[in-house]
C-alpha atoms as a PDB file:
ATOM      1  CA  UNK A   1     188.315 -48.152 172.432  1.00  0.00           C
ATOM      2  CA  UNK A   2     191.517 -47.781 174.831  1.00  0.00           C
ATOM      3  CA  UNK A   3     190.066 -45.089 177.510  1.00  0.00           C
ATOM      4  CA  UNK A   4     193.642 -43.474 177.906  1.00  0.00           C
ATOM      5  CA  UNK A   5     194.268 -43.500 174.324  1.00  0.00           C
ATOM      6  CA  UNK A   6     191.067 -41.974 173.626  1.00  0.00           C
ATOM      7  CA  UNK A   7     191.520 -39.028 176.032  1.00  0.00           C
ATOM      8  CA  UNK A   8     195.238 -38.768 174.896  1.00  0.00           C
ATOM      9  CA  UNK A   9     194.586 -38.073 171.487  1.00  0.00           C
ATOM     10  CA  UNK A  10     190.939 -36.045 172.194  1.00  0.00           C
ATOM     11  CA  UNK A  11     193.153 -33.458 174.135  1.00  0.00           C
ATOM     12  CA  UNK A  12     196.385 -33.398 171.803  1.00  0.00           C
ATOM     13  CA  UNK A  13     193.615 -32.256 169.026  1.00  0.00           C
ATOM     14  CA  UNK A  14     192.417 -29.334 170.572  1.00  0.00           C
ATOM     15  CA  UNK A  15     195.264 -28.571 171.624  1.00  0.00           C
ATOM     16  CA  UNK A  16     196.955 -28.349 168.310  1.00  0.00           C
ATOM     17  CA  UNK A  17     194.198 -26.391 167.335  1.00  0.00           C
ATOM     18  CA  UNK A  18     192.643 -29.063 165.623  1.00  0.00           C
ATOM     19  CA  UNK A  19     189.368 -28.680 166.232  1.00  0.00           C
ATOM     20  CA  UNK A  20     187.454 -25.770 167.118  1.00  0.00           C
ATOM     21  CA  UNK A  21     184.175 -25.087 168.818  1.00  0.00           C
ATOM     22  CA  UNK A  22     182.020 -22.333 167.996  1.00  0.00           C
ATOM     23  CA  UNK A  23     177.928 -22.443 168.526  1.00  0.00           C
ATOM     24  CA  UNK A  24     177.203 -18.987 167.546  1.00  0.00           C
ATOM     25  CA  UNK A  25     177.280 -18.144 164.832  1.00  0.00           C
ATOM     26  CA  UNK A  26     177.775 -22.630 164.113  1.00  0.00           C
ATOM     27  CA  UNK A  27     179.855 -23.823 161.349  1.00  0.00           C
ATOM     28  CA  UNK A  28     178.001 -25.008 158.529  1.00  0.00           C
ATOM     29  CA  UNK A  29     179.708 -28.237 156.390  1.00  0.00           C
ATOM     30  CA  UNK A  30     179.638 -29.159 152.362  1.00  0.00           C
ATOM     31  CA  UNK A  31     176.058 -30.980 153.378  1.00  0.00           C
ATOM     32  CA  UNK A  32     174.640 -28.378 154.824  1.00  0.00           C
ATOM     33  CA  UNK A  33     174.127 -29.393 158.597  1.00  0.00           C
ATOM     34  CA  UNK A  34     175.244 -26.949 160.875  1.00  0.00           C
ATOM     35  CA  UNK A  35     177.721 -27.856 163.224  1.00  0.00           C
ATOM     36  CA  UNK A  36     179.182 -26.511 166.046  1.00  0.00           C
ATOM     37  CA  UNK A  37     182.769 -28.257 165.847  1.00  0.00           C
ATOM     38  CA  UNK A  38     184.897 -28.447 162.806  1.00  0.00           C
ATOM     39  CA  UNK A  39     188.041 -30.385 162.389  1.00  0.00           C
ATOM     40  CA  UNK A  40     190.853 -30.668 160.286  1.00  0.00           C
ATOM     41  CA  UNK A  41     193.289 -33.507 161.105  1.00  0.00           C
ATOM     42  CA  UNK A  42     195.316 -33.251 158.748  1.00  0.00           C
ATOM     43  CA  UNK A  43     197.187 -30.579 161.398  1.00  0.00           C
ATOM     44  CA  UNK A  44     198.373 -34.174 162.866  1.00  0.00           C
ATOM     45  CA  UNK A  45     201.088 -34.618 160.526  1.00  0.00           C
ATOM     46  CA  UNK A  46     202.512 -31.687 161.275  1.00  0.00           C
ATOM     47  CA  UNK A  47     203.169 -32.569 164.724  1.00  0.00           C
ATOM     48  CA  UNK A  48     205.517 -35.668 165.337  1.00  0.00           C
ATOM     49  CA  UNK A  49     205.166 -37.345 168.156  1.00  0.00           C
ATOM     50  CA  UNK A  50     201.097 -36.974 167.722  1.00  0.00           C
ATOM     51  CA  UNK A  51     201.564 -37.968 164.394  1.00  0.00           C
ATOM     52  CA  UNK A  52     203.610 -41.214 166.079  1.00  0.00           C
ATOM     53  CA  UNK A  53     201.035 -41.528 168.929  1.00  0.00           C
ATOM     54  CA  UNK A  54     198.457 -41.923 165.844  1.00  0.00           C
ATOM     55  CA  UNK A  55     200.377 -44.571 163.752  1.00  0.00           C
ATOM     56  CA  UNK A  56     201.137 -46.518 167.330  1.00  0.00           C
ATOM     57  CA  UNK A  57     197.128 -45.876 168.707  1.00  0.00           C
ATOM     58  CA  UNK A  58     196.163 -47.268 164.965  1.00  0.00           C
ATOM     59  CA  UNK A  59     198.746 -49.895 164.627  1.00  0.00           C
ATOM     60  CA  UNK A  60     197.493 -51.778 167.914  1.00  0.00           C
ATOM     61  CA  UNK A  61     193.935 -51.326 166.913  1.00  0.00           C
ATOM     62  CA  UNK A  62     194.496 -53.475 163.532  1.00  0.00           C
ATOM     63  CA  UNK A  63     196.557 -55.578 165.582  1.00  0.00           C
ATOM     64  CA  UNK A  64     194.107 -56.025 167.581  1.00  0.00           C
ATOM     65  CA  UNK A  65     190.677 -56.482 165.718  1.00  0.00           C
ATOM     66  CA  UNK A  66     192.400 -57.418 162.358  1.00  0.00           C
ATOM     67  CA  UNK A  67     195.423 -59.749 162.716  1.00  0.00           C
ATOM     68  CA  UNK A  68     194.543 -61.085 159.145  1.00  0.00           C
ATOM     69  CA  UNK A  69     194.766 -58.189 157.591  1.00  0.00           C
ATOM     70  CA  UNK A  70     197.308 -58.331 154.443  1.00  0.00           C
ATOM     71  CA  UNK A  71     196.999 -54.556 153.086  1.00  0.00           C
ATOM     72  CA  UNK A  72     196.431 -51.505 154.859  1.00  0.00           C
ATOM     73  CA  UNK A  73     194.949 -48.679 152.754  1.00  0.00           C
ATOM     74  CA  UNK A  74     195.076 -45.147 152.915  1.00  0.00           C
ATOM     75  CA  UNK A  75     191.935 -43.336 151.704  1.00  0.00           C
ATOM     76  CA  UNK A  76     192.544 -40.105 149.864  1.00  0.00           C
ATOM     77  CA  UNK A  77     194.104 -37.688 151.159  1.00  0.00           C
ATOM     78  CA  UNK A  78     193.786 -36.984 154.346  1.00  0.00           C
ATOM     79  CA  UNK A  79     194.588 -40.774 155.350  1.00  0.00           C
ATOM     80  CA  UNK A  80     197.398 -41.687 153.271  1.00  0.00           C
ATOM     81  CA  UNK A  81     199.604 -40.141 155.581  1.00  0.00           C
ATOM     82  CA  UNK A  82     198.935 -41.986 158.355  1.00  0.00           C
ATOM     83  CA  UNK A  83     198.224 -45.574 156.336  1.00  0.00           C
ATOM     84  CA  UNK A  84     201.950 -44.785 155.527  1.00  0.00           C
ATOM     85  CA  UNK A  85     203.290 -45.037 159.128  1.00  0.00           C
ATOM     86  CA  UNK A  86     200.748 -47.390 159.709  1.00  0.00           C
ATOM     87  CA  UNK A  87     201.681 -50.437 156.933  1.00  0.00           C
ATOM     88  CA  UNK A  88     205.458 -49.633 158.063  1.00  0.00           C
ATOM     89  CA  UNK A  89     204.750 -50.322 161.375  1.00  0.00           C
ATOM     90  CA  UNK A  90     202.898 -53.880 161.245  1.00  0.00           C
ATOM     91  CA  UNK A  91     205.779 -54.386 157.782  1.00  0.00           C
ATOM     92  CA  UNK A  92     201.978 -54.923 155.380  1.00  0.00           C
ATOM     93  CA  UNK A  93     201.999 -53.500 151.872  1.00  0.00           C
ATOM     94  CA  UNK A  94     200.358 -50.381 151.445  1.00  0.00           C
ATOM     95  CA  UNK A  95     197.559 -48.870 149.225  1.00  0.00           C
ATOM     96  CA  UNK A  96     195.503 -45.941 148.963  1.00  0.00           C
ATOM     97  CA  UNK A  97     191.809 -45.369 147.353  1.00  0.00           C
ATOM     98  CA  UNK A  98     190.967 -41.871 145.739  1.00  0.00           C
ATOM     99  CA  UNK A  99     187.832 -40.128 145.770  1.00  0.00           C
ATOM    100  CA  UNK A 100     186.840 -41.427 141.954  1.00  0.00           C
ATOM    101  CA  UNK A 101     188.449 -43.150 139.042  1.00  0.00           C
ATOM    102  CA  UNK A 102     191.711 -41.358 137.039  1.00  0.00           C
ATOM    103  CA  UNK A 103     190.439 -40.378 133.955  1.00  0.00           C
ATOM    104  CA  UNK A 104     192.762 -41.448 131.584  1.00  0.00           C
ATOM    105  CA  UNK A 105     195.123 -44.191 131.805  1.00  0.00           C
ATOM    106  CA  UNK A 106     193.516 -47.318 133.083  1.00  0.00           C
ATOM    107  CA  UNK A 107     191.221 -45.672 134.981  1.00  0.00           C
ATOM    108  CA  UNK A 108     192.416 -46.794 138.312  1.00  0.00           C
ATOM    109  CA  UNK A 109     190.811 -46.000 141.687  1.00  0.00           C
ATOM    110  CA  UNK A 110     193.326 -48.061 143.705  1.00  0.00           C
ATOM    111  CA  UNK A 111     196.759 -47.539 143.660  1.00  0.00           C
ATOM    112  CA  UNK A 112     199.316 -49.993 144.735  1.00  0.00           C
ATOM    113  CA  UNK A 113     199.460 -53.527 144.339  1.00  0.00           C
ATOM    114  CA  UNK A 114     196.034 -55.076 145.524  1.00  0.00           C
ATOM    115  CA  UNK A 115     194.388 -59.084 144.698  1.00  0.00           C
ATOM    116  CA  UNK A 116     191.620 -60.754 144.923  1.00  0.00           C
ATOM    117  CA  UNK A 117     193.149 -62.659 148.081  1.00  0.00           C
ATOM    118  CA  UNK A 118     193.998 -59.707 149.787  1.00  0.00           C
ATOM    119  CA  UNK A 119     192.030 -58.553 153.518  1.00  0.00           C
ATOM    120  CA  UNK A 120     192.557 -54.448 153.107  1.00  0.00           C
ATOM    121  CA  UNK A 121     192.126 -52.258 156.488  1.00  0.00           C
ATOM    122  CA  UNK A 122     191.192 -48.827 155.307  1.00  0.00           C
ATOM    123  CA  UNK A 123     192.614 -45.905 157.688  1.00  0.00           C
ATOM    124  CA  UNK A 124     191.055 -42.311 157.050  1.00  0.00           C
ATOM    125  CA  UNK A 125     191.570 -39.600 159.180  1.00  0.00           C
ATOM    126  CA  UNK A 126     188.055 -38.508 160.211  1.00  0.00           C
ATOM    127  CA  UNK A 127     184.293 -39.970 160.169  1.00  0.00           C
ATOM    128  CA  UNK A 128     181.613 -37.990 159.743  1.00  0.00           C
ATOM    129  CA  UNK A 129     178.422 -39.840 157.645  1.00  0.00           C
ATOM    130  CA  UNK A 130     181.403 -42.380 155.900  1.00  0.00           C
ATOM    131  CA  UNK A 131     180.386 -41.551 152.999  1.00  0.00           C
ATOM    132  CA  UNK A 132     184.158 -40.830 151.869  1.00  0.00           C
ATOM    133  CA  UNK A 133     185.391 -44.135 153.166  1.00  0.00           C
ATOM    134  CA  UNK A 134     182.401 -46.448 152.537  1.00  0.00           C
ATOM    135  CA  UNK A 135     183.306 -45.605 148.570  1.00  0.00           C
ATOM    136  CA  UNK A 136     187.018 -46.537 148.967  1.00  0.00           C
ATOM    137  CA  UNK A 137     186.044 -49.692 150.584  1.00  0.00           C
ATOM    138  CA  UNK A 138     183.603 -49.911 147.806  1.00  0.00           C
ATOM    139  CA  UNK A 139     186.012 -49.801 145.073  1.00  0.00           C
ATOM    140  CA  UNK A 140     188.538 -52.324 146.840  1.00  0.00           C
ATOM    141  CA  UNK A 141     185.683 -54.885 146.659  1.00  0.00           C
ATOM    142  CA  UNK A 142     185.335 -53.756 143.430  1.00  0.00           C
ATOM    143  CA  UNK A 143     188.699 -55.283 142.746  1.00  0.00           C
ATOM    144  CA  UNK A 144     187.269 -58.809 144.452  1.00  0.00           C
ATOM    145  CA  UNK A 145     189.484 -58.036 147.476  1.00  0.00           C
ATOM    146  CA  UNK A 146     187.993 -58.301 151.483  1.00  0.00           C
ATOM    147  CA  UNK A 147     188.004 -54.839 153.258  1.00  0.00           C
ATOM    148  CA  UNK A 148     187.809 -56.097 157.216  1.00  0.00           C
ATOM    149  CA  UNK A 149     186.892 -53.144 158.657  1.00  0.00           C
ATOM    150  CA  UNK A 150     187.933 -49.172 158.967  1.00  0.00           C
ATOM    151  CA  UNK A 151     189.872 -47.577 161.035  1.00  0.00           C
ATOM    152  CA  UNK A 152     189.717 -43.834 161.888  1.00  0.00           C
ATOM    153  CA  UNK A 153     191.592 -41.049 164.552  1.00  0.00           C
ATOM    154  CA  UNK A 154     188.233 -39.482 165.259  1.00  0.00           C
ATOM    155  CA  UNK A 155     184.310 -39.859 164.869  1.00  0.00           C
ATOM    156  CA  UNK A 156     182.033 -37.573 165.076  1.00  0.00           C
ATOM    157  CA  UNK A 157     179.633 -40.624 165.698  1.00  0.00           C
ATOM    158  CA  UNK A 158     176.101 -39.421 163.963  1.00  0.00           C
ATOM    159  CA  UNK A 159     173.668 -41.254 163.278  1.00  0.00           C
ATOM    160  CA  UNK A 160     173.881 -41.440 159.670  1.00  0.00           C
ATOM    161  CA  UNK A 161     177.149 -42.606 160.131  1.00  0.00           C
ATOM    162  CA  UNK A 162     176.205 -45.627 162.366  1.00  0.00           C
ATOM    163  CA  UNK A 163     173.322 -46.268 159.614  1.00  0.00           C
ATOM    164  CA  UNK A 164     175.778 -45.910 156.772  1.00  0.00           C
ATOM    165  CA  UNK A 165     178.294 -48.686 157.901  1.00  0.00           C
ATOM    166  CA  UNK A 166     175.470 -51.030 159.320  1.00  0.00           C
ATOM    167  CA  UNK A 167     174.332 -51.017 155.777  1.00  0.00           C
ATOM    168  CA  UNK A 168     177.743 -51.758 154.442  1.00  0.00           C
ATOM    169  CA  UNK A 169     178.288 -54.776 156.744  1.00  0.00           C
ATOM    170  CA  UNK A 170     181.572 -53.019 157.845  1.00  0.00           C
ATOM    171  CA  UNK A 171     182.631 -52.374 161.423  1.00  0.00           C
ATOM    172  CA  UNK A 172     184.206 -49.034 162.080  1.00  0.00           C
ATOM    173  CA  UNK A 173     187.291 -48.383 165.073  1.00  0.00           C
ATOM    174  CA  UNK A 174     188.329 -44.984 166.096  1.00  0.00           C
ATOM    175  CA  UNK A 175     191.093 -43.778 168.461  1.00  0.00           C
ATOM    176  CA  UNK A 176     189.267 -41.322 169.869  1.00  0.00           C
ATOM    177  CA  UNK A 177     185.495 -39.841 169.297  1.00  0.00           C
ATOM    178  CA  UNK A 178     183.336 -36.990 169.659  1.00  0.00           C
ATOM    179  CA  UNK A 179     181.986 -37.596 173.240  1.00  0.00           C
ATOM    180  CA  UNK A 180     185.710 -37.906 174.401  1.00  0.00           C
ATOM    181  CA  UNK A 181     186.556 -34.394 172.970  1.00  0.00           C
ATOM    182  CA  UNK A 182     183.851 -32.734 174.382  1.00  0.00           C
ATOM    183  CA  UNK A 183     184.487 -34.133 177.824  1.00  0.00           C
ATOM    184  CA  UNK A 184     188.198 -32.998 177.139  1.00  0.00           C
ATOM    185  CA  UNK A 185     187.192 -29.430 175.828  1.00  0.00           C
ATOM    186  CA  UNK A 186     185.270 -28.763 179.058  1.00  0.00           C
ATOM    187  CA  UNK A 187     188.106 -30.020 181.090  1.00  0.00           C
ATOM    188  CA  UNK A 188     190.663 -28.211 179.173  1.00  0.00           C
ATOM    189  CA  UNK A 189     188.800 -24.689 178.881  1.00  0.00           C
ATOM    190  CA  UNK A 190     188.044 -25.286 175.537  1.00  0.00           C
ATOM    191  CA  UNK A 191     184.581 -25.255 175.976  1.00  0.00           C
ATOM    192  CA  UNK A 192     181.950 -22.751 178.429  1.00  0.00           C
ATOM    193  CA  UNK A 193     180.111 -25.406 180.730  1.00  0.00           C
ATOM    194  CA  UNK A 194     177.012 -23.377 179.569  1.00  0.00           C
ATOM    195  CA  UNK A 195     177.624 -24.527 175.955  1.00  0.00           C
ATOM    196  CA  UNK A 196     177.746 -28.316 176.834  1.00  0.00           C
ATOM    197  CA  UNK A 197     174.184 -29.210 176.600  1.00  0.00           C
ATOM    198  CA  UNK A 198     174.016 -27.763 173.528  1.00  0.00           C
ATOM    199  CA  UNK A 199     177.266 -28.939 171.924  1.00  0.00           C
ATOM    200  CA  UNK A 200     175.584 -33.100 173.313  1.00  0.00           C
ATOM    201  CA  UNK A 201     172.462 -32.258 171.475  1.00  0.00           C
ATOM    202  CA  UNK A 202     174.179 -31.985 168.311  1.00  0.00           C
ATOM    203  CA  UNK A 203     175.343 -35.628 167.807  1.00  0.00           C
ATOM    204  CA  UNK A 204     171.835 -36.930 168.442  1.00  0.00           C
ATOM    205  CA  UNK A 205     170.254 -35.245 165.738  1.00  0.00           C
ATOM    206  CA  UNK A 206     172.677 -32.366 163.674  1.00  0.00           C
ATOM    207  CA  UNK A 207     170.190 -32.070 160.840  1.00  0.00           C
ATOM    208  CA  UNK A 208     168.220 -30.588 163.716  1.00  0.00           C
ATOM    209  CA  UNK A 209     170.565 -28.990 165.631  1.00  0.00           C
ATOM    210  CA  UNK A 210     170.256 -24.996 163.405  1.00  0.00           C
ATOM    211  CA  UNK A 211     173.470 -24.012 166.298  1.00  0.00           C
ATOM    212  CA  UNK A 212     170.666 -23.293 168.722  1.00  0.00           C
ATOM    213  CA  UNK A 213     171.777 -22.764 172.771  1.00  0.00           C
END
């Protein structure tokens, strides 16, 4: 992870009001865990040169750790956007997975041209457990094609997460992550200093966590 990327894009997303803090009363997500940080990135492509900084940040990290790659691939919805700039930038055809199968036609999952001799990148927006991308990259190997890895604007980096993509055999790379946008939210105001030992805690164990100071 680039250090000055990483604390570039950690501060452009709270300051587009992309992700806010709150440990009492604590967000609680679709799974149940109660968090106190939730973030929607898809604010990003809104905003155009963040939105730039993103394809650029993601374009050098595929560059970089995947020079075979062939196809980049946008995972529905939130990353298509950016898979877009993305595939323009390093001139690689471009995919994207959604969340299941059509149901009627040919029951596609993938859209876009894709082989058996193709090496996909998948690009999402945000990593929580990967569940949401570790099915996309399930369905391109589905297809017979090689995913080489994911790439990702921001990680929340849990546990399960870390689990999760061990399991799949798939490295994960992120622009920025969670412990960079804490230490940015304290610098930044964002966050009470009396708040951060809490707001640590979380990522070690958020099943745990219940929002407690």
């Amino acid at each position: 992870m680039n250090e000055d990327i990483a604390n570039l894009i950690a501060s452009d997303l709270l300051d587009i009001n992309a992700v806010t803090l709150r440990t009492n009363p604590p967000f609680t997500w679709a799974s149940g865990i109660k968090s106190p940080i939730y973030t929607d990135n898809r604010l990003t492509i809104a905003y155009p040169r963040l939105r730039e900084q993103i394809a650029a940040g993601l374009s050098q990290l595929i560059a970089k750790h995947y020079p075979d790659a062939t196809v980049i691939g946008g995972v529905a919805t939130a990353g298509i956007p950016h898979a877009t700039l993305v595939a323009a930038n390093l001139n690689l055809p471009l995919i994207y997975v959604r969340s299941k199968p059509k149901d009627h036609g040919q029951g596609k999952q993938t859209e876009g041209k894709l082989v058996a001799t193709d090496k996909v990148v998948l690009i999402d927006d945000l990593i929580s457990t990967g569940g949401s991308v570790l099915n996309a990259a399930k369905a391109v190997q589905a297809e017979g094609a090689t995913v080489l890895g994911i790439c990702g604007i921001f990680s929340y980096q849990l546990p399960d997460a870390v689990r999760n993509f061990k399991a799949a055999e798939l490295n994960l790379d992120t622009l920025t992550d969670y412990d960079h946008l804490i230490d940015a939210a304290v610098a930044h105001g964002h966050l009470p200093v009396e708040e951060l030992a809490s707001v640590k805690k979380w990522r070690q164990d958020p099943w745990q966590w219940q929002g407690t100071k």
